[in-house]
PDB file of N, CA and C in Angstrom:
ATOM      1  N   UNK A   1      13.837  11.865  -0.462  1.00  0.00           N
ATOM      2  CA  UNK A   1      13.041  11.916   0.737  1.00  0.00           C
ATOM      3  C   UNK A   1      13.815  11.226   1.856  1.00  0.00           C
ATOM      4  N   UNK A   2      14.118  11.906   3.394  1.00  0.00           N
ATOM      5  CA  UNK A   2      14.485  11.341   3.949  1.00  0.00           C
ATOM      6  C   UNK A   2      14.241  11.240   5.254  1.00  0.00           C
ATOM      7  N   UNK A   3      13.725   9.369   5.491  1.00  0.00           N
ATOM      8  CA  UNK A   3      12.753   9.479   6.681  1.00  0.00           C
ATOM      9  C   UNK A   3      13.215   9.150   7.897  1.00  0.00           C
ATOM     10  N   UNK A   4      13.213   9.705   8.863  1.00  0.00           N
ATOM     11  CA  UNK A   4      13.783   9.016  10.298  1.00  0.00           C
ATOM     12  C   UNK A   4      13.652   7.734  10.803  1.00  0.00           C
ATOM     13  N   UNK A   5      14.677   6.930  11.738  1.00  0.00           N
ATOM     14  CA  UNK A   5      14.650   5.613  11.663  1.00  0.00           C
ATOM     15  C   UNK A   5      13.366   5.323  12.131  1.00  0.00           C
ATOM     16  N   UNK A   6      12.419   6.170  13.070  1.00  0.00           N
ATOM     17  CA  UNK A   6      11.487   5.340  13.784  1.00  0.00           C
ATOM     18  C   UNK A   6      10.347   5.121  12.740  1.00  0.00           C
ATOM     19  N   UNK A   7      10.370   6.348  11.400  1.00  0.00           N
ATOM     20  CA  UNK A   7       8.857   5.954  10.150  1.00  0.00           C
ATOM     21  C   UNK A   7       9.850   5.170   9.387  1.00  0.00           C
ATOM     22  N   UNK A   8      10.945   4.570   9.237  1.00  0.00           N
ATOM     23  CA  UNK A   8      11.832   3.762   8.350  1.00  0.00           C
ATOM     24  C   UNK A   8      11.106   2.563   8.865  1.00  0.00           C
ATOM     25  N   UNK A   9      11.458   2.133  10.878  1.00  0.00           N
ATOM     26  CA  UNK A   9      10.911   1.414  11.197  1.00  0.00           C
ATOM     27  C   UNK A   9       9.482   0.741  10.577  1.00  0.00           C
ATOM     28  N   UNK A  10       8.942   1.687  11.028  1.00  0.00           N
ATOM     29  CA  UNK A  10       6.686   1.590  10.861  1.00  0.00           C
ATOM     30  C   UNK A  10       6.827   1.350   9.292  1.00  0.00           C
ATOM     31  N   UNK A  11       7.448   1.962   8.395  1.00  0.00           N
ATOM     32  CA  UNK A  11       7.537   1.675   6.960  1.00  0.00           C
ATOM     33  C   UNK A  11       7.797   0.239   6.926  1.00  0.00           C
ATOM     34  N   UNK A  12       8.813  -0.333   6.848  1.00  0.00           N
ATOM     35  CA  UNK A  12       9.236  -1.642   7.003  1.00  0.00           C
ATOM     36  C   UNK A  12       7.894  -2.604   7.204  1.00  0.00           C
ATOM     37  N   UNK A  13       7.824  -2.736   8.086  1.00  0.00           N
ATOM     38  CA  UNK A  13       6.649  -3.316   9.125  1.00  0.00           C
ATOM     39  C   UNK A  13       5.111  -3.278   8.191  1.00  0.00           C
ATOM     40  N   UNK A  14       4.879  -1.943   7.835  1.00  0.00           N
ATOM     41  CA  UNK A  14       3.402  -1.677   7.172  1.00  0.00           C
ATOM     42  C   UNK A  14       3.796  -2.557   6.148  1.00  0.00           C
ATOM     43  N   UNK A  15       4.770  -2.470   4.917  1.00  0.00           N
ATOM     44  CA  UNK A  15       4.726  -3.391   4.052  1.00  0.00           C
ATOM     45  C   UNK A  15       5.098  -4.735   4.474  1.00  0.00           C
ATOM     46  N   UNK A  16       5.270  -4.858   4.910  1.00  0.00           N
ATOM     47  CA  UNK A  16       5.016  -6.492   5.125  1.00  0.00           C
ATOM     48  C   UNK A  16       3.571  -7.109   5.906  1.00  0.00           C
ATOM     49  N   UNK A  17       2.928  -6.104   6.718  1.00  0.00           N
ATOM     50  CA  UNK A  17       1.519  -6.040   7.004  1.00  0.00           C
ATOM     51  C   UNK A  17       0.860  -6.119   5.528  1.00  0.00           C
ATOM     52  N   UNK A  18       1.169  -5.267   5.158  1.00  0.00           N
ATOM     53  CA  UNK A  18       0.121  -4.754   3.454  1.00  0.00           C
ATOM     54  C   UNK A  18       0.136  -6.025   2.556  1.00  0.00           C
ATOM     55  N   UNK A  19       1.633  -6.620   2.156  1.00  0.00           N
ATOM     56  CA  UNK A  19       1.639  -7.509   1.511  1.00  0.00           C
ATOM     57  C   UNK A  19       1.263  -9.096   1.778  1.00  0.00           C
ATOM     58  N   UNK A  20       1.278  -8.995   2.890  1.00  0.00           N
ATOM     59  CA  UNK A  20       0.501 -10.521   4.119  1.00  0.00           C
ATOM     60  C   UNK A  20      -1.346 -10.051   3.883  1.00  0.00           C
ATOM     61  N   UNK A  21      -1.634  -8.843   3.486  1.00  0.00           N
ATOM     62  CA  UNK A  21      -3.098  -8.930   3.139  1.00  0.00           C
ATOM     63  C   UNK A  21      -3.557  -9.316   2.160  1.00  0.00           C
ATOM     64  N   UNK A  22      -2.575  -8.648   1.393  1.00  0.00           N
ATOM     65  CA  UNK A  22      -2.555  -9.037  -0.141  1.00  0.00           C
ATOM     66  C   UNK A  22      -2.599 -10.650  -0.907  1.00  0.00           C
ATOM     67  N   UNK A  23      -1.627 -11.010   0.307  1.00  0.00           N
ATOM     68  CA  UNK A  23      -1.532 -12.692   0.034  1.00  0.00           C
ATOM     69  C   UNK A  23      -2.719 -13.454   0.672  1.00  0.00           C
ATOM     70  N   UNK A  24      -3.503 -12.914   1.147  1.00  0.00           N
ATOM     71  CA  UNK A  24      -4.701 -13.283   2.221  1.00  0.00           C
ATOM     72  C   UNK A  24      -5.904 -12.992   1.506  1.00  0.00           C
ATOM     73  N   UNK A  25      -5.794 -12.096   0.714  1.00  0.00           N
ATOM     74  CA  UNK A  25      -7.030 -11.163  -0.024  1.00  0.00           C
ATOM     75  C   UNK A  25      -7.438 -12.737  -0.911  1.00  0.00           C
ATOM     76  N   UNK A  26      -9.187 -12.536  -0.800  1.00  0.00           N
ATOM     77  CA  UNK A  26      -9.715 -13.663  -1.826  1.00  0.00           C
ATOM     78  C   UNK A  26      -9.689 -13.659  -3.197  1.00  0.00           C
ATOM     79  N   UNK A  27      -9.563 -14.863  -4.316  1.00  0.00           N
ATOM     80  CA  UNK A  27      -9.172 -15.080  -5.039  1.00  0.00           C
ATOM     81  C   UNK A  27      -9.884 -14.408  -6.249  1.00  0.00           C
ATOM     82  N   UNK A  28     -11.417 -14.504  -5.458  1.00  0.00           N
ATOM     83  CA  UNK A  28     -12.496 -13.980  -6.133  1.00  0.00           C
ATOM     84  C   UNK A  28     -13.501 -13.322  -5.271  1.00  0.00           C
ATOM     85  N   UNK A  29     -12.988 -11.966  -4.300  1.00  0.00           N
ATOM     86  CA  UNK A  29     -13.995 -11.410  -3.663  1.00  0.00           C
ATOM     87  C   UNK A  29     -15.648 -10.929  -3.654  1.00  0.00           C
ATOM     88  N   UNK A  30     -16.228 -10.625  -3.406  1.00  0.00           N
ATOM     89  CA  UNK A  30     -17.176 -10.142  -3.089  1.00  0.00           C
ATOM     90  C   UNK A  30     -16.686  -8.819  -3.660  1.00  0.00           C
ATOM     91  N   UNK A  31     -18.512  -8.041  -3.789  1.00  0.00           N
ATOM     92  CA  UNK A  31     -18.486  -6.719  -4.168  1.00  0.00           C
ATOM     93  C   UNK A  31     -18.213  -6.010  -3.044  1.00  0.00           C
ATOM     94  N   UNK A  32     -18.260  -6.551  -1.756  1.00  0.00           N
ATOM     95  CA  UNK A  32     -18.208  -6.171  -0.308  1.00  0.00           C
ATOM     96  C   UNK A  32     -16.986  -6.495   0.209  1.00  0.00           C
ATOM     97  N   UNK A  33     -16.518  -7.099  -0.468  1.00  0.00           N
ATOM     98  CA  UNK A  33     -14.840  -7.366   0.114  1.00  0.00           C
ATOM     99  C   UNK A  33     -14.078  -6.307  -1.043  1.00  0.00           C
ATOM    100  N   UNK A  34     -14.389  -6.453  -1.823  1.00  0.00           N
ATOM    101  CA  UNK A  34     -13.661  -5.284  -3.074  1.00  0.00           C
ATOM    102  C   UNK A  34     -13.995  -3.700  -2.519  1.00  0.00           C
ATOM    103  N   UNK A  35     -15.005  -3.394  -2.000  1.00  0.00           N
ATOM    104  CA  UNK A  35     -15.026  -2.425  -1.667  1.00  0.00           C
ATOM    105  C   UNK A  35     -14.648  -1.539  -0.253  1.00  0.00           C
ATOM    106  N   UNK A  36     -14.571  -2.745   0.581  1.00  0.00           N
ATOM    107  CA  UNK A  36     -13.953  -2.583   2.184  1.00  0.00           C
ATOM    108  C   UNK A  36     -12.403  -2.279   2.167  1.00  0.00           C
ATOM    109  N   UNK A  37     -11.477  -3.535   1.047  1.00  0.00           N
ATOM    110  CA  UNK A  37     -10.276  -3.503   0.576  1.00  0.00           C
ATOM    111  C   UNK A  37      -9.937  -1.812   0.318  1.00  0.00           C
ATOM    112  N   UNK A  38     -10.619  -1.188  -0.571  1.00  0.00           N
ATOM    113  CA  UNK A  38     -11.054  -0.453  -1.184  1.00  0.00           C
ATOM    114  C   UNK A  38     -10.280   0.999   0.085  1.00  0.00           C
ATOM    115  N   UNK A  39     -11.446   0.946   0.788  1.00  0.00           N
ATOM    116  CA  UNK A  39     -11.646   1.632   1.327  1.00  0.00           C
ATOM    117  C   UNK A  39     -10.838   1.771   2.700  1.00  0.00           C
ATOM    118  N   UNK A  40     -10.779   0.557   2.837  1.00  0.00           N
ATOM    119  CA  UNK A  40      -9.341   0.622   3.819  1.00  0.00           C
ATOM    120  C   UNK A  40      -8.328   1.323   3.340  1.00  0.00           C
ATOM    121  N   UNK A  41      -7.293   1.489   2.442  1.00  0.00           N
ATOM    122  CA  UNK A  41      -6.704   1.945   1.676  1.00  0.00           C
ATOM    123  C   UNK A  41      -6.712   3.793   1.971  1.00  0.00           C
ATOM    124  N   UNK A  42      -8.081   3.778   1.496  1.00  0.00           N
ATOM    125  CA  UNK A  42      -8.320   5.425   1.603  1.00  0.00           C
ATOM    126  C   UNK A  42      -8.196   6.230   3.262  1.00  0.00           C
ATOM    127  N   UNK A  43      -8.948   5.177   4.544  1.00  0.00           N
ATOM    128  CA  UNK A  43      -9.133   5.023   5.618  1.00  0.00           C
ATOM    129  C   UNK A  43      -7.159   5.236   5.912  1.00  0.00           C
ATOM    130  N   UNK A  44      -6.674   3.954   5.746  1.00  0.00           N
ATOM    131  CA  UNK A  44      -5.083   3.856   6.452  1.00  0.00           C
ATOM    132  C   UNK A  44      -4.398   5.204   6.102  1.00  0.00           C
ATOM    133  N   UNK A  45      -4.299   5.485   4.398  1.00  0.00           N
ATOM    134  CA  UNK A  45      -3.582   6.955   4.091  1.00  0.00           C
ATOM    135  C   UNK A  45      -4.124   7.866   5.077  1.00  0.00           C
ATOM    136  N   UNK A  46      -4.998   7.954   6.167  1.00  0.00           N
ATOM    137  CA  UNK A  46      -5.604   9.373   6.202  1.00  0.00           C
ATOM    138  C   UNK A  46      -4.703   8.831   7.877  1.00  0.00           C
ATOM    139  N   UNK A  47      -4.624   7.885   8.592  1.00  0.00           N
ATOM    140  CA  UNK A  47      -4.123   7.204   9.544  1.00  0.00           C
ATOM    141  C   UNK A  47      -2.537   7.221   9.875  1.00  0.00           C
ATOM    142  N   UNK A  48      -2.310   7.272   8.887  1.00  0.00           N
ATOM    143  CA  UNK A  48      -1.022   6.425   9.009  1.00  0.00           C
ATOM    144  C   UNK A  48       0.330   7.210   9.790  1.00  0.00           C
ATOM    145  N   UNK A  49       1.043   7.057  10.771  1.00  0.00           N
ATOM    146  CA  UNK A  49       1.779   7.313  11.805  1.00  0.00           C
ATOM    147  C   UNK A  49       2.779   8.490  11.020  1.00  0.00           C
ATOM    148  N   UNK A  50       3.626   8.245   9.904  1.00  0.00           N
ATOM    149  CA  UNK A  50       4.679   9.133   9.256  1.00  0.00           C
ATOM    150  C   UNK A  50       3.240  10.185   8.503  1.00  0.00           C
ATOM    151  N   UNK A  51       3.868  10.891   8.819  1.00  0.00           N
ATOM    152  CA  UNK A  51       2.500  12.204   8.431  1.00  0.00           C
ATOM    153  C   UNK A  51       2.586  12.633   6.537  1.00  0.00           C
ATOM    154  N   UNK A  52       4.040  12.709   6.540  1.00  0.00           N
ATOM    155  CA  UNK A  52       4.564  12.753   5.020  1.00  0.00           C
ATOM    156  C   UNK A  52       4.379  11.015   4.364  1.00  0.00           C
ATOM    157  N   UNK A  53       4.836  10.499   4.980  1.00  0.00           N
ATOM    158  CA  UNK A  53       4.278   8.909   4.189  1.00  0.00           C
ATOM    159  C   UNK A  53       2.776   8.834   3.723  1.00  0.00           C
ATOM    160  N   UNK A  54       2.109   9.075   4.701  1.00  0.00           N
ATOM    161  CA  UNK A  54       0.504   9.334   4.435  1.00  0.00           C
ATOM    162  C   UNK A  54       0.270  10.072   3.821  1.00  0.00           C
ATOM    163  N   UNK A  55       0.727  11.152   3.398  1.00  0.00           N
ATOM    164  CA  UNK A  55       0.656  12.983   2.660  1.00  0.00           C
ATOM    165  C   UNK A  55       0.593  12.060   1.338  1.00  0.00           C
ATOM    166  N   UNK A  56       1.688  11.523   1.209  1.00  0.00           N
ATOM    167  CA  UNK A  56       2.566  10.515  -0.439  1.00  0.00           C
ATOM    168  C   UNK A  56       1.746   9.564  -0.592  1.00  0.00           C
ATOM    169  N   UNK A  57       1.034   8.858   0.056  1.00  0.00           N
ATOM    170  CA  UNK A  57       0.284   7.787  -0.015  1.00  0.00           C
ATOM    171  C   UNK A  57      -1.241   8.175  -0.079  1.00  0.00           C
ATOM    172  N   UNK A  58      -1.800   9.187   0.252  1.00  0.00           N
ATOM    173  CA  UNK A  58      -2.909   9.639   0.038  1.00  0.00           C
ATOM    174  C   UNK A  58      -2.848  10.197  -1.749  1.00  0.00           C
ATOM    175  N   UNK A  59      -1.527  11.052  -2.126  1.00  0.00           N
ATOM    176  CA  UNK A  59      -1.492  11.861  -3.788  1.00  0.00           C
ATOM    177  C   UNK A  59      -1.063  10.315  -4.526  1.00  0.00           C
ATOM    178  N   UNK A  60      -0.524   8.950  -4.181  1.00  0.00           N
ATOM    179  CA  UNK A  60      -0.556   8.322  -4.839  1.00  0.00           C
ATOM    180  C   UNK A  60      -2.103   7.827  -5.539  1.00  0.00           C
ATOM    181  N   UNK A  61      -3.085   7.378  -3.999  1.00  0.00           N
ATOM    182  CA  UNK A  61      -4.489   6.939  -4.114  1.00  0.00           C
ATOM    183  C   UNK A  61      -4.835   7.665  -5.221  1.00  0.00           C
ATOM    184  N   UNK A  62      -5.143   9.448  -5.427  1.00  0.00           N
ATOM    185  CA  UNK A  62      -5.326   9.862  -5.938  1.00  0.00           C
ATOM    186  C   UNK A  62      -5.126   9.960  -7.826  1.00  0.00           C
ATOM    187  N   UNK A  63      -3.759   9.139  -8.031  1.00  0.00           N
ATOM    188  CA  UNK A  63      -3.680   8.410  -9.533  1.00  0.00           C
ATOM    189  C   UNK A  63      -3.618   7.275  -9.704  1.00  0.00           C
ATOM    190  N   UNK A  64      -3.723   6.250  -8.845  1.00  0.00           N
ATOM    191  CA  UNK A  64      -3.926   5.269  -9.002  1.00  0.00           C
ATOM    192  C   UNK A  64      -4.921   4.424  -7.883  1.00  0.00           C
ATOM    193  N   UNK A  65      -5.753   4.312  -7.950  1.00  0.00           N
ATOM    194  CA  UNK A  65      -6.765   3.280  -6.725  1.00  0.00           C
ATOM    195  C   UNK A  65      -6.657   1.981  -6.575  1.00  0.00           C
ATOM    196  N   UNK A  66      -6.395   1.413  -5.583  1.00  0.00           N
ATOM    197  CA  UNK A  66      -6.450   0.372  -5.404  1.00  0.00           C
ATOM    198  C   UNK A  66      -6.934  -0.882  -6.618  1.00  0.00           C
ATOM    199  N   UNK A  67      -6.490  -1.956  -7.255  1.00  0.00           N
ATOM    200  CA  UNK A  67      -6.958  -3.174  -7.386  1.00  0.00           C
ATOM    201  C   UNK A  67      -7.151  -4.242  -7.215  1.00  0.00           C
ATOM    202  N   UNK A  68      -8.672  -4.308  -6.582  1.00  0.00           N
ATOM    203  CA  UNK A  68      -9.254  -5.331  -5.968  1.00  0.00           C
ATOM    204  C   UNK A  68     -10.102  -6.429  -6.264  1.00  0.00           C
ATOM    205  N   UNK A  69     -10.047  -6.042  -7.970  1.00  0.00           N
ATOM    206  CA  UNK A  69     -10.475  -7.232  -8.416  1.00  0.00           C
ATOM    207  C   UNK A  69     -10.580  -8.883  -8.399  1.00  0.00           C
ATOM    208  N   UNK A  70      -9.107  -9.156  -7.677  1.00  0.00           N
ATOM    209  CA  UNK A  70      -8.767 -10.261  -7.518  1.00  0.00           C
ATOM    210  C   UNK A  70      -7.359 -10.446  -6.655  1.00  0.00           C
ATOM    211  N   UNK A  71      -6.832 -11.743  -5.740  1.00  0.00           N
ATOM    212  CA  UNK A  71      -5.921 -11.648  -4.673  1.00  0.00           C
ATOM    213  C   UNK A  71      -4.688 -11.021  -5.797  1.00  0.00           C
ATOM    214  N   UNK A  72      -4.318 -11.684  -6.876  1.00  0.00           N
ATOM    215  CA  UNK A  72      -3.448 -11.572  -7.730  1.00  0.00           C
ATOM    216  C   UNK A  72      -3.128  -9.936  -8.213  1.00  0.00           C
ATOM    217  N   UNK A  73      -4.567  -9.156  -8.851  1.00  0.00           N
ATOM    218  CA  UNK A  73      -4.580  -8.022  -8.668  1.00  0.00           C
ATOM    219  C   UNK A  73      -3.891  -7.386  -7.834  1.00  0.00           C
ATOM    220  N   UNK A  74      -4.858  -7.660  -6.568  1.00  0.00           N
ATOM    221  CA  UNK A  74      -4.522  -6.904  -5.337  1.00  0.00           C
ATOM    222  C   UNK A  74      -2.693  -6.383  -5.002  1.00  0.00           C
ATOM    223  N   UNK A  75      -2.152  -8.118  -5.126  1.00  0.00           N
ATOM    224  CA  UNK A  75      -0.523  -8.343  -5.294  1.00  0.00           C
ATOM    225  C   UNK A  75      -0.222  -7.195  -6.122  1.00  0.00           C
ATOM    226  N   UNK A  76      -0.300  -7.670  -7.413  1.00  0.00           N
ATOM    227  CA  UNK A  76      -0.054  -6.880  -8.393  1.00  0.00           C
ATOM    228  C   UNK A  76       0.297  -5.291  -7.725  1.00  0.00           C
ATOM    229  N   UNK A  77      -0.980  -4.466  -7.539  1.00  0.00           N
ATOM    230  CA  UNK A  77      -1.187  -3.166  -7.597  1.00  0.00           C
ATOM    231  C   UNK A  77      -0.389  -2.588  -5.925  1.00  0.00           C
ATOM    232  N   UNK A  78      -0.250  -3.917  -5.169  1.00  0.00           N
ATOM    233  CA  UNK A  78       0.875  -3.846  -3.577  1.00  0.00           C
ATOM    234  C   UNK A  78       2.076  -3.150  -4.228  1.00  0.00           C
ATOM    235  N   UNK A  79       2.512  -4.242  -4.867  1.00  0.00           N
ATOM    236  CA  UNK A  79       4.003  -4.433  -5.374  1.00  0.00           C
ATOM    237  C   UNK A  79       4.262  -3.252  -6.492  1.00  0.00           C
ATOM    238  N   UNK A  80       3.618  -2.619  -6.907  1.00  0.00           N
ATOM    239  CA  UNK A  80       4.044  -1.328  -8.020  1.00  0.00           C
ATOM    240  C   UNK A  80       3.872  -0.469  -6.582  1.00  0.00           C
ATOM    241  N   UNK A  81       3.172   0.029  -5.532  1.00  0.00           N
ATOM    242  CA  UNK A  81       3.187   0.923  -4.707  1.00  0.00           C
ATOM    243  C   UNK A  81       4.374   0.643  -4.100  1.00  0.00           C
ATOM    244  N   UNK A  82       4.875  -0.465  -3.955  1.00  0.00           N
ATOM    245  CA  UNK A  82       5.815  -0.678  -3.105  1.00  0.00           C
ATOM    246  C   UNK A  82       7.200   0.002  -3.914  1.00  0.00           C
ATOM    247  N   UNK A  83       6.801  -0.570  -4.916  1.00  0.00           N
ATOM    248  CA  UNK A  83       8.059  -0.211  -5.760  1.00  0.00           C
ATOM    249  C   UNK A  83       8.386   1.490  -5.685  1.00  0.00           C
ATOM    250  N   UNK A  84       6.810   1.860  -6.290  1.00  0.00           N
ATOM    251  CA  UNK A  84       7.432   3.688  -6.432  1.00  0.00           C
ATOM    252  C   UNK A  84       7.540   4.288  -5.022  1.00  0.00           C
ATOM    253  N   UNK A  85       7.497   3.446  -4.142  1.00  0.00           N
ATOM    254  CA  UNK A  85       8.533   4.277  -2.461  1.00  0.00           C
ATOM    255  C   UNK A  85       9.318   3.923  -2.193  1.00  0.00           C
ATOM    256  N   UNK A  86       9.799   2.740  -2.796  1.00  0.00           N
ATOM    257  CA  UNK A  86      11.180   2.354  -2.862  1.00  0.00           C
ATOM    258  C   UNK A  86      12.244   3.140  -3.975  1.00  0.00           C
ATOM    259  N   UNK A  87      11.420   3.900  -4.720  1.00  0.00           N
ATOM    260  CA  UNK A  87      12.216   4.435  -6.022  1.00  0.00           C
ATOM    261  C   UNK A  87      12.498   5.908  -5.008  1.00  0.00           C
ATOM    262  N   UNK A  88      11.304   6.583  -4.546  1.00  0.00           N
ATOM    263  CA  UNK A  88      11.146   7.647  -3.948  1.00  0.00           C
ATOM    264  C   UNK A  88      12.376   7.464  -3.129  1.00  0.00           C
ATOM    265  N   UNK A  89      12.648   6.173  -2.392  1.00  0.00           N
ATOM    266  CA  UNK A  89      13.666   7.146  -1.184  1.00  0.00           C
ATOM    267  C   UNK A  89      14.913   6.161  -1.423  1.00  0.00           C
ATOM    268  N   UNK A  90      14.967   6.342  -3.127  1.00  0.00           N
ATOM    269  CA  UNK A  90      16.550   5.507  -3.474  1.00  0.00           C
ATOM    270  C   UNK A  90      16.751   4.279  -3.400  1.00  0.00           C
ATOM    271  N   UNK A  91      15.947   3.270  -3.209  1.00  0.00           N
ATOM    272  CA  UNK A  91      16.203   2.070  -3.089  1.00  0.00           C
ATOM    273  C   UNK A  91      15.900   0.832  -3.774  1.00  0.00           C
ATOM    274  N   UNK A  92      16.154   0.180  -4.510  1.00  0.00           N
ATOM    275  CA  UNK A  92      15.908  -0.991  -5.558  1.00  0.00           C
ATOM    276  C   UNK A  92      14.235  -1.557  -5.618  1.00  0.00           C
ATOM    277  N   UNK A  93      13.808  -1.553  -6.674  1.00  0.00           N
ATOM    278  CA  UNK A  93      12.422  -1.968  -6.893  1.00  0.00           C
ATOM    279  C   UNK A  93      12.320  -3.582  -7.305  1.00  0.00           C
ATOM    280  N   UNK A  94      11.328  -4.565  -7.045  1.00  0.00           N
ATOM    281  CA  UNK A  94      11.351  -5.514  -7.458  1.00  0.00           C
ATOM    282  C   UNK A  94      10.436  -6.380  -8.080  1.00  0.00           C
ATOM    283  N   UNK A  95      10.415  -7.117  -8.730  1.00  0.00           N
ATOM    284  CA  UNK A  95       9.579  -7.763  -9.622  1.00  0.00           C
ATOM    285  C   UNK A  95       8.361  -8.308  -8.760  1.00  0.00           C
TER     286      UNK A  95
END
């Protein structure tokens, strides 16, 4: 996949937005914070500026949903998304 510098840019940027939520997300949410989390998620894919990033990020939602069980979760389930678009456009995945 290969994306032009300005969605390379907004890419960049969103994950480090995404993962600053993630680190922010409560330890032990609410059924109302689990489900807003939730739903943001579904909300941003349908949003999101690279039209093909969002296309990929909407068929990801689709096998895997968000986990919002907990901030750690949340991390958790960031960092594997992060990873398989980092695999997608050739570039090193990380623990």
């Amino acid at each position: 996949m290969r994306m032009s510098r300005a969605c390379s840019r907004v890419r960049n940027q969103t994950w480090g937005l995404l993962h600053t939520m993630g680190a922010y997300y409560p330890d032990k949410p609410t059924s109302e914070e689990r489900s807003d989390m939730a739903n943001f998620f579904t909300t941003f894919s349908k949003f999101y500026p690279c039209h093909e990033c969002a296309k990929d990020l909407q068929e990801q939602l689709k096998l895997t949903l968000p986990v919002t069980d907990s901030q750690h979760m949340l991390s958790q389930w960031l960092c594997s998304m992060h990873n398989n678009v980092s695999h997608q456009i050739g570039k090193p995945g990380f623990d």
